[in-house]
Each structure stands twice: as C-alpha cells, then as structure tokens.
N, C-alpha and C. Protein backbone atom coordinates (compact mmCIF):
# COMPACT_ATOMS: atom_id res chain seq x y z
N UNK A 1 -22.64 -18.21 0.69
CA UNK A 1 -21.90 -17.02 1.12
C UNK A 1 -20.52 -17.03 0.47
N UNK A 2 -20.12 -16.06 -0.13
CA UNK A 2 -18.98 -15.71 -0.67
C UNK A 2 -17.97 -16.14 -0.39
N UNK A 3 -16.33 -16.38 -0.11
CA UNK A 3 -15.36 -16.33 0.62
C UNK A 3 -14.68 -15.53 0.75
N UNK A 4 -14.47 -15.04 1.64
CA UNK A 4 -13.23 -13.27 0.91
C UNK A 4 -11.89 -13.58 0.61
N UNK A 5 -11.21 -13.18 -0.35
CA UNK A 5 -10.39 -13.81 -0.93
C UNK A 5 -9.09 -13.27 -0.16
N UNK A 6 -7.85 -13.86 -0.63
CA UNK A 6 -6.80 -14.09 0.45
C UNK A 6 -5.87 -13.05 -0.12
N UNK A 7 -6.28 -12.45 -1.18
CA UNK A 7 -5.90 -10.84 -1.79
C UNK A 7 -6.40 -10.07 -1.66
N UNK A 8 -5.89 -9.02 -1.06
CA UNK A 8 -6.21 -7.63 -0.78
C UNK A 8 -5.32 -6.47 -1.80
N UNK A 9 -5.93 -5.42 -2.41
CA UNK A 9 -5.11 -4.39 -3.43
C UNK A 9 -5.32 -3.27 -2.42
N UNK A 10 -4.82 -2.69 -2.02
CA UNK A 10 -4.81 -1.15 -1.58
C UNK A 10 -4.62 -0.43 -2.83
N UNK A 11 -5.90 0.11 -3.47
CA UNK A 11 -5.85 0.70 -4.48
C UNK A 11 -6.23 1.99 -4.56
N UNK A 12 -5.56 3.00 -5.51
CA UNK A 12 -6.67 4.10 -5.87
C UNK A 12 -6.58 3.87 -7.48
N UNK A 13 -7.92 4.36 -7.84
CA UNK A 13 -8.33 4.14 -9.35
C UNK A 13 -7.96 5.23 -10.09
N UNK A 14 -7.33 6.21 -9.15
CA UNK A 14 -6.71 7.32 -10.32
C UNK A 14 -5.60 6.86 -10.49
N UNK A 15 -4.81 6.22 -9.74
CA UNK A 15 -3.35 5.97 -10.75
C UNK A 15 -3.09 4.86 -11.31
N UNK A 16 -2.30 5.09 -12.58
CA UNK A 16 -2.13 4.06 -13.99
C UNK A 16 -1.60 2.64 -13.30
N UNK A 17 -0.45 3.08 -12.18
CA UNK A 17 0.15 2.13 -11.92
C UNK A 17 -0.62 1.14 -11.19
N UNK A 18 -1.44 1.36 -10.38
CA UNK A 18 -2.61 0.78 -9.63
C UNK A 18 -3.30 -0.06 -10.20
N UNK A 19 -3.86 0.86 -11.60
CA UNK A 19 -4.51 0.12 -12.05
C UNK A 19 -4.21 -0.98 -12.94
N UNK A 20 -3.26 -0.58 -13.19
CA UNK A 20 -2.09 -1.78 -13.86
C UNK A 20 -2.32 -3.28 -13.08
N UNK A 21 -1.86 -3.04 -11.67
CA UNK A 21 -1.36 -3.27 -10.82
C UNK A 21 -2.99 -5.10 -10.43
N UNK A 22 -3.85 -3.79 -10.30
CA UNK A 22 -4.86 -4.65 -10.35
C UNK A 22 -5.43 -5.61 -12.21
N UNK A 23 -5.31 -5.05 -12.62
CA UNK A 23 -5.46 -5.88 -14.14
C UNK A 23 -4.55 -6.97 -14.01
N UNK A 24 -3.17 -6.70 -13.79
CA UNK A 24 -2.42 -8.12 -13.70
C UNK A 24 -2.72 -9.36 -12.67
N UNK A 25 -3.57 -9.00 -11.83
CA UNK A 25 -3.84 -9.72 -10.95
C UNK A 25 -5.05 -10.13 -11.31
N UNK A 26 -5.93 -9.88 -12.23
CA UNK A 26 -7.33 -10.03 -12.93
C UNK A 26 -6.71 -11.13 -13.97
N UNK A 27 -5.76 -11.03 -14.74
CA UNK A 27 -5.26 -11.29 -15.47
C UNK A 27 -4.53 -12.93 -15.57
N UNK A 28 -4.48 -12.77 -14.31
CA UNK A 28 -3.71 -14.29 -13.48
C UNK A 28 -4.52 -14.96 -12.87
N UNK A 29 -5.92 -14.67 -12.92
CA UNK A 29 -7.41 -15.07 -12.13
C UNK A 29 -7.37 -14.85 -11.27
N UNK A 30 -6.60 -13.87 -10.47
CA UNK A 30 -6.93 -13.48 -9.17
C UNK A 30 -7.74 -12.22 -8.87
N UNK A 31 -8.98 -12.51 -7.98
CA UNK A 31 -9.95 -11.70 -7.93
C UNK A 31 -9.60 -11.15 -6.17
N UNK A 32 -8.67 -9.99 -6.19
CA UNK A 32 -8.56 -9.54 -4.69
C UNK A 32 -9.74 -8.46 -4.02
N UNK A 33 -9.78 -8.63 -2.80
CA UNK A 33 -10.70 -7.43 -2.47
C UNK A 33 -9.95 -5.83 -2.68
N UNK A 34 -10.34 -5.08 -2.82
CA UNK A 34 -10.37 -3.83 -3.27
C UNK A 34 -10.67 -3.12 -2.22
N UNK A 35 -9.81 -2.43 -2.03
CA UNK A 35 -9.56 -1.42 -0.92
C UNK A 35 -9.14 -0.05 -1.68
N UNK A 36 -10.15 0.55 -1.65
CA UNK A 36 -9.76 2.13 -1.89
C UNK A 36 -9.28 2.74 -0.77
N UNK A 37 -8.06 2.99 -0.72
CA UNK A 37 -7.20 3.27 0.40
C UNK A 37 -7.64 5.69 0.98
N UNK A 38 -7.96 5.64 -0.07
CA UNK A 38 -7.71 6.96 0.24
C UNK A 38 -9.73 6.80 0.43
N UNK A 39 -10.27 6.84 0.29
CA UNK A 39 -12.12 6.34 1.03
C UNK A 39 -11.76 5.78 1.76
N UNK A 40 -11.35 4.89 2.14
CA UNK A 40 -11.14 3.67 3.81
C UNK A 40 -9.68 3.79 4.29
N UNK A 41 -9.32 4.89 4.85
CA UNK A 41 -7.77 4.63 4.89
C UNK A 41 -7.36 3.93 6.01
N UNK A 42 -6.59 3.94 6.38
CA UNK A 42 -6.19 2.69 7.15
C UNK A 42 -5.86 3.64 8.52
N UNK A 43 -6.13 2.45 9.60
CA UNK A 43 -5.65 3.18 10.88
C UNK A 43 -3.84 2.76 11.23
N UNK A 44 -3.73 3.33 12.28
CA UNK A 44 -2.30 2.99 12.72
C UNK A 44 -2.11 1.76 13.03
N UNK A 45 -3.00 0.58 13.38
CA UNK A 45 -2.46 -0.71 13.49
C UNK A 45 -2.88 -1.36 12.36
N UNK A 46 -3.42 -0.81 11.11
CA UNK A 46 -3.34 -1.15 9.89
C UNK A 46 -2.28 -1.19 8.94
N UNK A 47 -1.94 0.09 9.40
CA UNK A 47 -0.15 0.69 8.51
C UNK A 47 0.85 -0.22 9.43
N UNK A 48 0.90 -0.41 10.33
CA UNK A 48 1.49 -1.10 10.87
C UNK A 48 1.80 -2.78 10.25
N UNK A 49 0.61 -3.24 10.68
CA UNK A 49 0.24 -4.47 9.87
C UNK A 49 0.85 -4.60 8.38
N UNK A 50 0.30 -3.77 7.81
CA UNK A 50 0.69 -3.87 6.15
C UNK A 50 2.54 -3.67 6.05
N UNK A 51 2.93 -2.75 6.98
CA UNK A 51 4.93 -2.58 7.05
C UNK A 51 5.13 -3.95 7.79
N UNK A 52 4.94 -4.72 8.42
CA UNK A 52 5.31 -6.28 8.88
C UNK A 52 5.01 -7.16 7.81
N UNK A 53 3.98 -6.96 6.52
CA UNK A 53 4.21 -7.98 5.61
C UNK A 53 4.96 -7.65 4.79
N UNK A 54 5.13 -6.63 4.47
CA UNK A 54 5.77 -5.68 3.35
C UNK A 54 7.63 -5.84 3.83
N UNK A 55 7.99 -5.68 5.03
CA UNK A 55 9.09 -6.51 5.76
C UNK A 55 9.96 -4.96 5.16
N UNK A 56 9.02 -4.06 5.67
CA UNK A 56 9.48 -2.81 5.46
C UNK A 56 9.69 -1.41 6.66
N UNK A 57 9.59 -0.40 6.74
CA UNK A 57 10.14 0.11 7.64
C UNK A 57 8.96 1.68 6.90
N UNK A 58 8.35 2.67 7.53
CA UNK A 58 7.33 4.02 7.50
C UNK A 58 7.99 4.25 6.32
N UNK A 59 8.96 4.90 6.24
CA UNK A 59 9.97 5.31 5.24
C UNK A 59 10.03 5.45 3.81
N UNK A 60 9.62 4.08 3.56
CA UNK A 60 10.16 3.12 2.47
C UNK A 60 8.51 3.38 2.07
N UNK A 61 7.66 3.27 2.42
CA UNK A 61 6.08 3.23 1.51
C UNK A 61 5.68 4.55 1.47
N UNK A 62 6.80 5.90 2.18
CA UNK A 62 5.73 7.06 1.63
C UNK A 62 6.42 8.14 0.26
N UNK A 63 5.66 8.23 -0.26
CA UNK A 63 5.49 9.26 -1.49
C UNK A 63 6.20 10.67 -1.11
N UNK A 64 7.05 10.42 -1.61
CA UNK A 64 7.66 11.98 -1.33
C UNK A 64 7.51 13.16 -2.26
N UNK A 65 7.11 12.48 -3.37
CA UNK A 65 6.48 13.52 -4.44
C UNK A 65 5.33 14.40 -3.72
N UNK A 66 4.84 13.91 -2.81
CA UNK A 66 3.36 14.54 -2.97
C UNK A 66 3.27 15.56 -2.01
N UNK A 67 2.76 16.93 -2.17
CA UNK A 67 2.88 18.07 -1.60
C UNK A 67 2.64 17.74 0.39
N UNK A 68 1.97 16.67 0.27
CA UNK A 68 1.92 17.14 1.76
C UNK A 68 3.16 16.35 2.72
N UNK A 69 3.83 15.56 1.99
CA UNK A 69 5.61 15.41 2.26
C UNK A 69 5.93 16.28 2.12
N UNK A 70 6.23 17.32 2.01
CA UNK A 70 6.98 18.76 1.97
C UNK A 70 6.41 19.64 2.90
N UNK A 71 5.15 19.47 2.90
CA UNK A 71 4.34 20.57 3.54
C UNK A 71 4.40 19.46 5.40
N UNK A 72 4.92 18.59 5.61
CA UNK A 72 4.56 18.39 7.09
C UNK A 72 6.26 17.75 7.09
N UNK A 73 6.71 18.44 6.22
CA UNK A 73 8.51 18.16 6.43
C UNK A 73 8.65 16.85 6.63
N UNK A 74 8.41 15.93 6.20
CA UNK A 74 8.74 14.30 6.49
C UNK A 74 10.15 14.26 5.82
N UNK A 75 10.47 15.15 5.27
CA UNK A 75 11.95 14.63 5.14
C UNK A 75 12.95 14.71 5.90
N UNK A 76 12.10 15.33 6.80
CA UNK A 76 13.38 15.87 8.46
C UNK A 76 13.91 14.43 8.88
N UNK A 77 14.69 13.95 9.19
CA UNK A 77 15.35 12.33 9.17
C UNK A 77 15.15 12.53 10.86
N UNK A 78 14.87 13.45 11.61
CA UNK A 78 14.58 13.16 12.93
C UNK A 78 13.62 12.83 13.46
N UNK A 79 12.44 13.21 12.70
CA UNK A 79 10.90 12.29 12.81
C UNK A 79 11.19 11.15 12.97
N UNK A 80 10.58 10.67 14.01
CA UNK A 80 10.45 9.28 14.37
C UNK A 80 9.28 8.69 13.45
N UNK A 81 9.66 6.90 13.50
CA UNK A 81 8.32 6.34 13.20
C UNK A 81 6.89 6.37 13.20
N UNK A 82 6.79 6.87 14.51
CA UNK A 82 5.54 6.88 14.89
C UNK A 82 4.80 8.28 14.15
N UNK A 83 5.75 9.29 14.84
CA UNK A 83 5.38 10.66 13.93
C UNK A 83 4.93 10.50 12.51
N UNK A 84 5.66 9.33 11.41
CA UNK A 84 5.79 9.07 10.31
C UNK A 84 4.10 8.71 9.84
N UNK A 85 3.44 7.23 10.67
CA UNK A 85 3.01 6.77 10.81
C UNK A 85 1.61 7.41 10.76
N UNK A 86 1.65 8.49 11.91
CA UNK A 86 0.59 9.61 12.02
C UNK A 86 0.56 10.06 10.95
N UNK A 87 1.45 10.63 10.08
CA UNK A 87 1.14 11.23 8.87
C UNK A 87 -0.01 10.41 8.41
N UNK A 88 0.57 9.33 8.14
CA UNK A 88 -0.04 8.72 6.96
C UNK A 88 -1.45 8.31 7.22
N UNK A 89 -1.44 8.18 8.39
CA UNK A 89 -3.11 8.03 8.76
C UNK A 89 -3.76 9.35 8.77
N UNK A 90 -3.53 10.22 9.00
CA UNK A 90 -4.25 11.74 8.36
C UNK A 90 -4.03 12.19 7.14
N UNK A 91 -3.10 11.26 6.27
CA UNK A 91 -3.24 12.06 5.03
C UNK A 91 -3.10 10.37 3.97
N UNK A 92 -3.25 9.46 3.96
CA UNK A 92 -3.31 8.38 3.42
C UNK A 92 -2.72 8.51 1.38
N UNK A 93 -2.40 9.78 0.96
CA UNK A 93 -2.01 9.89 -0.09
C UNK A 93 -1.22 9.51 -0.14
N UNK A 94 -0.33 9.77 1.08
CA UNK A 94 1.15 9.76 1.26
C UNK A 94 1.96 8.18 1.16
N UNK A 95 0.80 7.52 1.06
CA UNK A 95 1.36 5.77 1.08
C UNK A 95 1.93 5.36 -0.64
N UNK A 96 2.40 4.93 -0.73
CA UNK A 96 2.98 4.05 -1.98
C UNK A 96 1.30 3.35 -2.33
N UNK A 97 1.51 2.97 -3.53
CA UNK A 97 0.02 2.61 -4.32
C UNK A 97 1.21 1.66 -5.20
N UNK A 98 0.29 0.48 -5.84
CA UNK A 98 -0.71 -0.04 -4.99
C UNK A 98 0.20 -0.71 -3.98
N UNK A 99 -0.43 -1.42 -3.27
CA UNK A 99 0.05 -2.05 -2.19
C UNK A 99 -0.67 -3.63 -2.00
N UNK A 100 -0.20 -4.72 -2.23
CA UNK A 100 -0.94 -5.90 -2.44
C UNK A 100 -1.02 -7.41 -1.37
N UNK A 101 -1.84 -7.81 -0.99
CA UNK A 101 -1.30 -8.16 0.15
C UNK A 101 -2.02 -9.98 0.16
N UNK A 102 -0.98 -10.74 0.15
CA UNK A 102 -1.71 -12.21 0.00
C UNK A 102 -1.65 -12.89 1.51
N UNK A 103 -2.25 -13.29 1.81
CA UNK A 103 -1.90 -14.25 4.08
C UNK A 103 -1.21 -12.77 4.32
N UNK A 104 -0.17 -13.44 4.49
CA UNK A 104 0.81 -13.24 5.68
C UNK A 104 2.14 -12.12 4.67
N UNK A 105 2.16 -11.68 3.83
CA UNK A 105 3.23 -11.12 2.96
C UNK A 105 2.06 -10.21 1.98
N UNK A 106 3.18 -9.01 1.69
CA UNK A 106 2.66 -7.51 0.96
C UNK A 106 3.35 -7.50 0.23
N UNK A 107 3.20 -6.98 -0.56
CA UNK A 107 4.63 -6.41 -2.36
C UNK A 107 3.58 -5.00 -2.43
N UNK A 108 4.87 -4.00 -3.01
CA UNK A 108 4.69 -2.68 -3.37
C UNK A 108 4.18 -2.93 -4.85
N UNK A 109 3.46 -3.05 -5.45
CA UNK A 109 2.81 -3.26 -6.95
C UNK A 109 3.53 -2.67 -8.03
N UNK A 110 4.57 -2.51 -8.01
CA UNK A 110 5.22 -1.45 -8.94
C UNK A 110 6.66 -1.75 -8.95
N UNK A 111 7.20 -2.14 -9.75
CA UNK A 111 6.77 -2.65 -10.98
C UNK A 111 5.83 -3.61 -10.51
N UNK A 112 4.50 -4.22 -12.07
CA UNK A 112 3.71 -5.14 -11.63
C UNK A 112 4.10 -6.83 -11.43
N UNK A 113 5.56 -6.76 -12.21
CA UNK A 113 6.22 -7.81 -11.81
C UNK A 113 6.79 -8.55 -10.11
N UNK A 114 6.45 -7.02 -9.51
CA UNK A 114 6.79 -6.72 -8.15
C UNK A 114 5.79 -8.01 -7.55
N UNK A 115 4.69 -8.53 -8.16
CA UNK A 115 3.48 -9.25 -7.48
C UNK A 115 3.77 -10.51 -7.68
N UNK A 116 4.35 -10.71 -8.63
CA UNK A 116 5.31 -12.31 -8.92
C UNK A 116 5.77 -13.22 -7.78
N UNK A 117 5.83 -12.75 -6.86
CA UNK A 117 6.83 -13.13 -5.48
C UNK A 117 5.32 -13.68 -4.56
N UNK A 118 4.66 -13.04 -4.75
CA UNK A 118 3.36 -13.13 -3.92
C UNK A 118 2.76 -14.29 -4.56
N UNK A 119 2.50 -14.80 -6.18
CA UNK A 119 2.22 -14.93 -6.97
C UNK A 119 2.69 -17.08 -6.96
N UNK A 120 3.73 -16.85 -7.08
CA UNK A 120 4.42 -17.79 -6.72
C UNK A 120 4.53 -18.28 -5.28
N UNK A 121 4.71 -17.62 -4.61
CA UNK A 121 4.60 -17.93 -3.01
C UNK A 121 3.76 -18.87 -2.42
C-alpha cells in the first residue's frame, strides 16, 4: 500500500504559476498529492486549516483580480472573516494558487522559490 505523501499542492492546471509551482517540486523529487482545488474545493474547516499553516489571515490568500471579488464586494474592509471565508468556499477561484502544504506549515507557491522554506524545513 502506498504512503500518502507529506505534500499536498492545491493546484489548478490552468495556471502557469501552479504549474510551475508543481514541476519544481517534481524537480526536487518531491512527489505531492494533488489537489485540484477548484474540482474538490475545500470546506470551511479546510480553509481554515490551510490559513493556520500558511500563518496567514482570509485576506492575504484571496485573488482580487478575479471577477467574483468585485462582484460579492470583498473589498468592503467591513466583511468579517468568516463572511470572507464563505466566499471562498462557494467560489474556491478566489484562493491564491498554488498553495503547498508539508506536516504542519503551507507556503503560497509563488514565487516558486516561495517552497524553499518548506523545502528546507
């Protein structure tokens, strides 16, 4: 039986950086599980989970480029967390890509040097 490995990528395969993201980690012999985030998106004590390794705050991992930040006003600074949070579990685009996650600690994949820390760790 397999072992599942102690890397996880929150990936999508349409973007460059992602996929970057995962090659460098192919690259270093690390074979992580693969999480297509936008097919399996994550629930609220998932996003949760992943902002406690990431040692980050809703904020900081969502995409503001992307139309449905504009369209559900997340830039209103009076939304609370939780409100935040909900987004992202109904619309999972809205997360930062990739997102990489070794034990107990996450890095934002971008730059791919960003994984170095994990890497070394």
């Amino acid at each position: 039986m397999a072992r599942k490995s102690e890397w996880t990528i929150y990936h999508n395969p349409r973007c460059s950086k992602s996929r970057a993201a995962l090659a460098y980690l192919e690259e270093k012999g690390i074979q992580p599980e693969v999480v297509e985030y936008l097919k399996t998106p994550l629930d609220r004590a998932g996003i949760q989970d992943l902002l406690t390794k990431l040692g980050l705050g809703v904020r900081d991992i969502l995409r503001d480029g992307e139309d449905e930040y504009d369209a559900l006003n997340l830039g209103n600074a009076s939304l609370a967390g939780e409100a935040l949070i909900d987004a992202v579990v109904k619309h999972p685009i809205l997360m930062q890509r990739p997102i990489i996650v070794r034990g107990d600690h996450a890095a934002i994949g971008r730059p791919t040097e960003a994984i170095d820390d994990l890497i070394d760790g």
